[in-house]
Structure formats: C-alpha cells, structure tokens
Protein backbone atom coordinates (compact mmCIF):
# COMPACT_ATOMS: atom_id res chain seq x y z
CA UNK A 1 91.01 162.90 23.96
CA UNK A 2 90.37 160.15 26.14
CA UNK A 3 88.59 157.65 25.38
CA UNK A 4 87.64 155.70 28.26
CA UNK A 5 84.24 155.35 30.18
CA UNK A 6 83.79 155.03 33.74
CA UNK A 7 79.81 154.28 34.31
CA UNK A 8 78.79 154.03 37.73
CA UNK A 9 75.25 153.98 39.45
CA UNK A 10 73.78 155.79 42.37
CA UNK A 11 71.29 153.91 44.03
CA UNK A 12 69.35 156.72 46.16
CA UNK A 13 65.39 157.55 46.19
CA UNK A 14 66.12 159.62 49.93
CA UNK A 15 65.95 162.74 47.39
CA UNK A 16 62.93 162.30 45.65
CA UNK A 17 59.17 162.36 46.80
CA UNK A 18 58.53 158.99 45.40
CA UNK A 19 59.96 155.48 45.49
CA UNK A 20 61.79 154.40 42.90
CA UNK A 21 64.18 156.03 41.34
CA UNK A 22 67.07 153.97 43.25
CA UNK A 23 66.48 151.29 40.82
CA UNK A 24 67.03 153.66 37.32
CA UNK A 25 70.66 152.65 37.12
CA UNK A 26 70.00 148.66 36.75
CA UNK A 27 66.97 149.73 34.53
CA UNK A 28 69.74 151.43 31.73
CA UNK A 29 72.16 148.88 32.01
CA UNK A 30 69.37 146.50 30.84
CA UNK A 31 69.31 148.76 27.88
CA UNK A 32 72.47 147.99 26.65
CA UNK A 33 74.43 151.19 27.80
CA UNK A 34 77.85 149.37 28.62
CA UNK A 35 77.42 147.36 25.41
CA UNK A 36 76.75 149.69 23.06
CA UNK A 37 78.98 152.40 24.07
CA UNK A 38 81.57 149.91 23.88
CA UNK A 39 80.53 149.06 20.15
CA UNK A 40 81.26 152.92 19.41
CA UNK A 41 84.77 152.73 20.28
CA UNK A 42 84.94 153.48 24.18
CA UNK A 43 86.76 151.59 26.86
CA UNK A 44 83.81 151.29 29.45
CA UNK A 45 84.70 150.18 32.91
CA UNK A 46 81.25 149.37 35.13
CA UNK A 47 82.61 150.44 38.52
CA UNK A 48 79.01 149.15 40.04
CA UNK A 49 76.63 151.11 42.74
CA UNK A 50 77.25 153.54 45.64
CA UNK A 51 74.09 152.73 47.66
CA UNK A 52 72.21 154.78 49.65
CA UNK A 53 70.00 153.45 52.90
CA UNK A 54 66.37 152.64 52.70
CA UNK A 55 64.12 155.38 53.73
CA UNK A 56 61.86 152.92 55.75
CA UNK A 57 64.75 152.34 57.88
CA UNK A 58 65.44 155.47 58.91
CA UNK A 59 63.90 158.52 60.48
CA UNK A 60 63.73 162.19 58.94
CA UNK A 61 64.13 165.29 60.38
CA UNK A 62 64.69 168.76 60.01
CA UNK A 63 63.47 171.17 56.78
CA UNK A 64 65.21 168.94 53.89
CA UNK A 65 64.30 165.30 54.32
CA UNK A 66 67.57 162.66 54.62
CA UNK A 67 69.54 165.54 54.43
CA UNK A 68 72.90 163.80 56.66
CA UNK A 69 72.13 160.43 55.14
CA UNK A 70 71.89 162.38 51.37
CA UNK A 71 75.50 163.87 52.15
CA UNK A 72 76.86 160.52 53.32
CA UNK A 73 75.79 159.09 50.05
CA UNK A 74 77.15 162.17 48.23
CA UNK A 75 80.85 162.09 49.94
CA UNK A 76 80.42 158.73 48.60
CA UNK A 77 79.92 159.92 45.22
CA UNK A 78 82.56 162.16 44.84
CA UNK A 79 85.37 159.81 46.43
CA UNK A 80 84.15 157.45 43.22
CA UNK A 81 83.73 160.06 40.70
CA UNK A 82 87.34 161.59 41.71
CA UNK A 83 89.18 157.97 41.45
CA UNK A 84 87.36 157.98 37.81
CA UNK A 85 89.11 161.56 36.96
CA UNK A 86 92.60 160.56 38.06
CA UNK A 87 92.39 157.13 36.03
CA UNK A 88 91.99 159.72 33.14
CA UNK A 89 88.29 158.50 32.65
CA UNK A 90 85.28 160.39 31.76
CA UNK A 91 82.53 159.48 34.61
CA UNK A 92 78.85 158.95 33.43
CA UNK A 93 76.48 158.42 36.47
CA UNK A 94 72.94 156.90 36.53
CA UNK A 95 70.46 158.04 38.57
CA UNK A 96 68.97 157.24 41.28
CA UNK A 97 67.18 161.05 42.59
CA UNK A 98 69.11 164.33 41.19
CA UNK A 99 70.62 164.44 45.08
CA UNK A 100 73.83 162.20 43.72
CA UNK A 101 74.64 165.50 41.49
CA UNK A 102 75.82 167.21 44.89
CA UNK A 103 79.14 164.55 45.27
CA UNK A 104 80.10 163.76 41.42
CA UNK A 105 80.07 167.89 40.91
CA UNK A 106 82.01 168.44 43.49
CA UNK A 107 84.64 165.71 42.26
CA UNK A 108 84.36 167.64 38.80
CA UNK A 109 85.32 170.84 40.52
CA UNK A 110 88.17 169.46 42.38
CA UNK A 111 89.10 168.03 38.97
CA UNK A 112 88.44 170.76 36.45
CA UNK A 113 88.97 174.16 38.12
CA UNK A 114 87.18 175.48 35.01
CA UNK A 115 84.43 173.49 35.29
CA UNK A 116 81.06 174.52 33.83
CA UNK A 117 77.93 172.82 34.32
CA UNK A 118 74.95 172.53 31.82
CA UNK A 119 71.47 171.42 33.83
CA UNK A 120 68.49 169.80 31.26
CA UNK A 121 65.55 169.86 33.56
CA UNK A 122 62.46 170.75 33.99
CA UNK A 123 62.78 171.60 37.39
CA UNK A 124 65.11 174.75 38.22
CA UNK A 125 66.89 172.62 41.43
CA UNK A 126 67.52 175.77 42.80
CA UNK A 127 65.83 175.58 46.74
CA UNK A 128 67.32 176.22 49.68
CA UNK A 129 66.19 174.29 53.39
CA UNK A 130 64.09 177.91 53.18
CA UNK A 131 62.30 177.72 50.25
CA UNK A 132 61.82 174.49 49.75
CA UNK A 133 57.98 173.72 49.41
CA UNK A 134 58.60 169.84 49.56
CA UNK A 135 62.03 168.99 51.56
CA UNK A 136 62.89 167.25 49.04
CA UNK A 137 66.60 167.38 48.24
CA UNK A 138 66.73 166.58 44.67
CA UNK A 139 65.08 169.87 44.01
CA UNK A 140 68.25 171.75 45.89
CA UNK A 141 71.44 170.29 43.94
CA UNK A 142 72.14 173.38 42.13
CA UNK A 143 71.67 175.69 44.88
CA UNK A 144 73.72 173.52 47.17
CA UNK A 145 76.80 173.59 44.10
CA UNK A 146 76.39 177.46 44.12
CA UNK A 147 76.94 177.58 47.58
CA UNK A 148 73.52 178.34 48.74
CA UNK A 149 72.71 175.84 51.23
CA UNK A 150 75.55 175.67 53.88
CA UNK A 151 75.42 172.65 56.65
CA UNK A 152 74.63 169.07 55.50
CA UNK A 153 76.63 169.20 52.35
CA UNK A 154 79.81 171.28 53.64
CA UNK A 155 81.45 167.64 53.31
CA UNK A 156 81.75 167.80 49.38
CA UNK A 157 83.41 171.43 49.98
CA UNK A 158 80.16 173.84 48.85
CA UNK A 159 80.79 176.26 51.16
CA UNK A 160 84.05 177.26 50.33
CA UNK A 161 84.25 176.26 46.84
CA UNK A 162 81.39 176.94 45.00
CA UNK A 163 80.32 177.09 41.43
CA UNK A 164 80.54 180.49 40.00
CA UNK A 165 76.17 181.56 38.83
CA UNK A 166 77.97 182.58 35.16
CA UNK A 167 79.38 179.42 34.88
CA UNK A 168 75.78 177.39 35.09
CA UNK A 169 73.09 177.23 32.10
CA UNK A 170 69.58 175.85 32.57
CA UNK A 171 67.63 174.50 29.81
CA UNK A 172 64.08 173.32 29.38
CA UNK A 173 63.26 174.49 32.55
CA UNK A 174 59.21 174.60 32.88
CA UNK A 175 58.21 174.25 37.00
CA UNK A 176 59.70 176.75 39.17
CA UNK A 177 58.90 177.38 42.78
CA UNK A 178 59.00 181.37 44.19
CA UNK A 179 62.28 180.95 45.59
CA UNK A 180 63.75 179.81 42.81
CA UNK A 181 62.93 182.35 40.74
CA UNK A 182 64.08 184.64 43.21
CA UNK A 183 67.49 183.18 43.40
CA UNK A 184 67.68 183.49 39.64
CA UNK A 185 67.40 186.72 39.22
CA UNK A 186 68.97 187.46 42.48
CA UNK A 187 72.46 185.28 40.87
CA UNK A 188 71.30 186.02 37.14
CA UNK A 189 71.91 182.47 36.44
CA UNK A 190 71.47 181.72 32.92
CA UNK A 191 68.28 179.89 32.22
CA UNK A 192 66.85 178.72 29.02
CA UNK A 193 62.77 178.00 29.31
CA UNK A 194 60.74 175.35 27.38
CA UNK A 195 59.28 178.73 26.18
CA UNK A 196 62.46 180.28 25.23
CA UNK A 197 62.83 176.41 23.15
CA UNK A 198 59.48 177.32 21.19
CA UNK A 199 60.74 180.24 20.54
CA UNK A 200 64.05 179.82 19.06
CA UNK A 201 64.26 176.13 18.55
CA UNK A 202 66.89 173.95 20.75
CA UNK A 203 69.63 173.96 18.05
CA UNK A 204 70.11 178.27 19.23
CA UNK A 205 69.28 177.58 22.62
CA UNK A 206 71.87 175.04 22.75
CA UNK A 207 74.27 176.68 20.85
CA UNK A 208 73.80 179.86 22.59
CA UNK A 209 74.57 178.04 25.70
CA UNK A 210 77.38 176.37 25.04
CA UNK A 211 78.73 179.75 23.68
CA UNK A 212 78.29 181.89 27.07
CA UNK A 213 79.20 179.08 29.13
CA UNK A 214 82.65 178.97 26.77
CA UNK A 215 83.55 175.52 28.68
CA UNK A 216 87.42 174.69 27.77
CA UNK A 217 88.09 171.56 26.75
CA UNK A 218 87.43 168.61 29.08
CA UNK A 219 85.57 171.26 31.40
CA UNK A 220 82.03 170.55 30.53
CA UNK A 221 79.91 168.85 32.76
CA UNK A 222 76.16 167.95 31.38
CA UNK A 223 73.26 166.83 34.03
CA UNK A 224 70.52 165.26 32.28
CA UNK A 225 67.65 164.96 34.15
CA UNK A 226 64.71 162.53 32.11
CA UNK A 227 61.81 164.79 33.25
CA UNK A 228 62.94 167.42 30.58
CA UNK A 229 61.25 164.91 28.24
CA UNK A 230 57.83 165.01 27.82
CA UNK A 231 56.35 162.56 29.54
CA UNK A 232 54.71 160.93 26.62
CA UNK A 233 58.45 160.03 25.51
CA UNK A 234 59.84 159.72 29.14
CA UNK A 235 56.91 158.27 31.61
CA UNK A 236 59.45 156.73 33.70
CA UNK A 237 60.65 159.76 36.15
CA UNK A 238 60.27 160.50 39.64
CA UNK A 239 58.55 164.04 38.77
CA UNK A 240 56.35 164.30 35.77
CA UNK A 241 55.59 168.11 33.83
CA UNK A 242 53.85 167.80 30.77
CA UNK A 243 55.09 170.41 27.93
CA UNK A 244 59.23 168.96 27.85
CA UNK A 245 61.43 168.23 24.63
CA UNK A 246 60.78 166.14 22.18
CA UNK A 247 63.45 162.99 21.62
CA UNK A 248 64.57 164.10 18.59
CA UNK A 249 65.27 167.43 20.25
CA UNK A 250 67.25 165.64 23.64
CA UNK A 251 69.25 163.81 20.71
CA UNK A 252 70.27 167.03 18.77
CA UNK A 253 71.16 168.64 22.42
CA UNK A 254 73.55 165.59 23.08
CA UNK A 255 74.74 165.60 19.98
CA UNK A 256 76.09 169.38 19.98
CA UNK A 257 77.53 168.57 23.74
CA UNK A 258 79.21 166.28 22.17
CA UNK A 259 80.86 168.69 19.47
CA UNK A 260 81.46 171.44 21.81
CA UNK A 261 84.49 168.98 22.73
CA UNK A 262 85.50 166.37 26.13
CA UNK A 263 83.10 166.40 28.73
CA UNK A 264 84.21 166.63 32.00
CA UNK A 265 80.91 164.24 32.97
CA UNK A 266 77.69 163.34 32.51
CA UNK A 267 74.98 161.91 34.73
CA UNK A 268 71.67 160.83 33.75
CA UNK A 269 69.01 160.61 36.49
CA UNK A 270 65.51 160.20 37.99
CA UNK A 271 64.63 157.16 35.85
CA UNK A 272 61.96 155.56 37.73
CA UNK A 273 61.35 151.72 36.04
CA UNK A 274 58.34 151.53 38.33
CA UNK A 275 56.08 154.46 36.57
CA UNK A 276 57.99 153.24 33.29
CA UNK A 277 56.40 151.54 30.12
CA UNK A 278 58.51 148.36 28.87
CA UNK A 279 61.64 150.21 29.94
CA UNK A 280 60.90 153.46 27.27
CA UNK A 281 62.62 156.05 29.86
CA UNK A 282 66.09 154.16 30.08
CA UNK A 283 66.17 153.29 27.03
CA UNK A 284 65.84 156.82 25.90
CA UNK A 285 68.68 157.85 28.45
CA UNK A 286 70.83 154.94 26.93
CA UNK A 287 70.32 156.61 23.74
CA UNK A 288 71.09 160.13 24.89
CA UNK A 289 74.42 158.70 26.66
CA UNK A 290 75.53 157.52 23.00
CA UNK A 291 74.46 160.94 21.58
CA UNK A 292 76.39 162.46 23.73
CA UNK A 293 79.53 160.58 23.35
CA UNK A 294 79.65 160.93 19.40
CA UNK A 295 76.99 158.39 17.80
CA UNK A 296 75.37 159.73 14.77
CA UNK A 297 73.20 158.97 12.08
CA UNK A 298 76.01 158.90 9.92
C-alpha cells in the first residue's frame, strides 16, 4: 500500500447557493491537516488550489447556474487528480461546493475501472437540469457521475462512461427533493437514511455498505460532505439540515473506510469558515481525514 498523500484544494462557491465555501480548503489546512497526517506516517505533497472564477464576475444562464464555468473548473480537477493517480498517490480534495466531485471522480474512474463510490451527505445530489428546484450544481454531482445529466459535463467523459447505480452507496441522507427520489428508485441506488442510522446504528450501516459495494482494493472512493454532521457539531457548511451524525459516529465511519483497505480518494467538502464557529467544521474534517487514513485511539 502506498503511502503517499496528494492534498489539493478546490476553490469553487459557483455550485452552492451561498458564498463561501471557496475558502473551506485554506480553513483545514489551518487545522493542521498536512501536519498531522504527516505525523501518522504519510508522505503528504500540498499540490495547492485549482480556482474557480468569481460569481460576481460573471453572468448565469440556463437551468443549472455556472454550469460551463463549473465544468471548466471540473476538467481542471480531474487533469490534477489524474497526475496524483499516476505518481502512485492517494488524492484527498478539500472543498470548495460538492460541484469539484464531478472532475476528481471522473479521474478515479479513468484510474480505477472498478471504482466504487461511497457519498456521506445529507443531501441525495441526485438532480438533473430538470429537477432541480434550485440550479444549483452541487446538488447534481451524483447524477451527473451516473450519467444523468448529459451537456456541460460531457468534458470529464459522463456520458459515455458512467458510474454503474450498484456501484454507489448513500449514507445519512435526510433532504431529498421529488426527483431525486424518483431517480432512486428508478436506478435502485443504494441509499442508507439518517433513519435507517437510528435504526441499526452506523457501525451495520457502514458495514453493510462497504459489503454490497465489495470495493477491491485501492477502488474505494469516499465523498464526505460536512452537512451529514449535525449542525451543532458542523455549523460551518454551505447547506445546513438539522438531525445528521454525531462526531463520534463520522469517526467510526472513517475509521471502518479505512479498514475496508486503500482508498482510491477522498474529498471533503462544503466547509464554509464564514457560517463557522472558531474553525469547529474544518477542524472536524481534519479529524475525519486522519480517521480515515488509519489514526486510532490506540
């Protein structure tokens, strides 16, 4: 197993209904992430931002908001995320809106032709440019992997290499939109509710995830989005629902990714320092980083 680090940041609010997000990935390096995953025995190469334009400066059109600019970004992404898989380093990406999720999985495809991908949200990120309520793009990411909204992201290679539905897991999911749902039961993606948590605890949930999605080694590709926290524990996101996990629950999820084996990736996003508290949220996504990446207790 590798064990080298490649952290890079995705500086891009276009996504998300609110300002702010852009700055989450200088808010976790202030938390120590290259430090202290380098104190648990990882090479970590900071390979710095892909940037996104301002919003102000530009105009917005059609039914998903920034969509070309969004894609640029993305193509941007992946170029970055790719160089980090053919260095033979595992890429962890800091968010900036959900949107940046459309370039590094495509690099992870390209990379790991048994790639599975494991969403923690609260959100299902499953609209389409016709069922989004918002036009928001950071709630379409997992739609757009599975193929589902052809045009603006054809660039990263959705259309004709998509992710298969059985090869995706939600979990934590609490806010869906009508279209959403439809295209879950339409795909039978595999989603795991906050209520399905209360129910059986995250240690099965998780563990029943990782089993059906059967990732081989070095396949597994985890997308952490903060608002799966509650807010209480994670105030800093770009889109708040009250109800999420607990921290000790986030850790115990990272910390059976990280037995199920090598990830392929991992990105941590929507960290919003501006509707944080003394830098809680990024801090917390520090923490989950190491989690994931073999810290323990003992």
């Amino acid at each position: 197993m590798s064990r080298r680090v490649d952290v890079l940041g995705v500086q891009m609010d276009l996504g998300a209904g609110v300002r702010g997000v852009d700055m989450g990935p200088s808010a976790v390096r202030y938390a120590g992430l290259v430090e202290r995953l380098s104190a648990l025995g990882w090479t970590v190469r900071d390979r710095g931002n892909v940037a996104a334009p301002v919003r102000h400066a530009i105009a917005s059109t059609g039914p998903l908001r920034y969509a070309q600019e969004i894609a640029a970004c993305c193509v941007d992404v992946r170029a970055s995320v790719a160089a980090s898989f053919r260095d033979g380093a595992t890429p962890l990406l800091l968010g900036g809106d959900h949107s940046l999720a459309i370039g590094a999985l495509a690099a992870a495809r390209d990379a790991r032709p048994d790639l599975r991908v494991l969403w923690l949200d609260a959100h299902g990120d499953l609209n389409t440019a016709r069922t989004t309520p918002s036009g928001n793009v950071h709630g379409t990411p997992l739609a757009v992997a599975l193929g589902r909204v052809p045009g603006p992201f054809d660039a990263c290679g959705w259309r004709e290499s998509p992710i298969r539905a059985d090869h995706v897991a939600l979990v934590g999911v609490r806010d869906l939109d009508p279209g959403e749902r439809e295209l879950i039961a339409e795909l039978r993606v595999l989603v795991y509710t906050i209520a399905d948590v209360d129910r059986l605890g995250i240690h099965q949930v998780m563990t029943d995830a990782l089993g059906k999605l059967a990732a081989p080694p070095g396949s597994l590709y985890v997308s952490v989005d903060l608002d799966v926290v509650d807010p209480q524990h994670a105030p800093g996101v770009g889109t708040p629902v009250p109800g999420g996990l607990t921290v000790r629950e986030m850790h115990l999820a990272m910390e059976l990714v990280a037995e199920a084996g090598p990830l392929a990736g991992l990105d941590l996003v929507e960290i919003n320092p501006i509707r944080d508290v003394a830098n809680q949220t990024a801090q917390l996504a520090t923490g989950l980083a190491l989690s994931a990446f073999g810290k323990r207790i003992l």
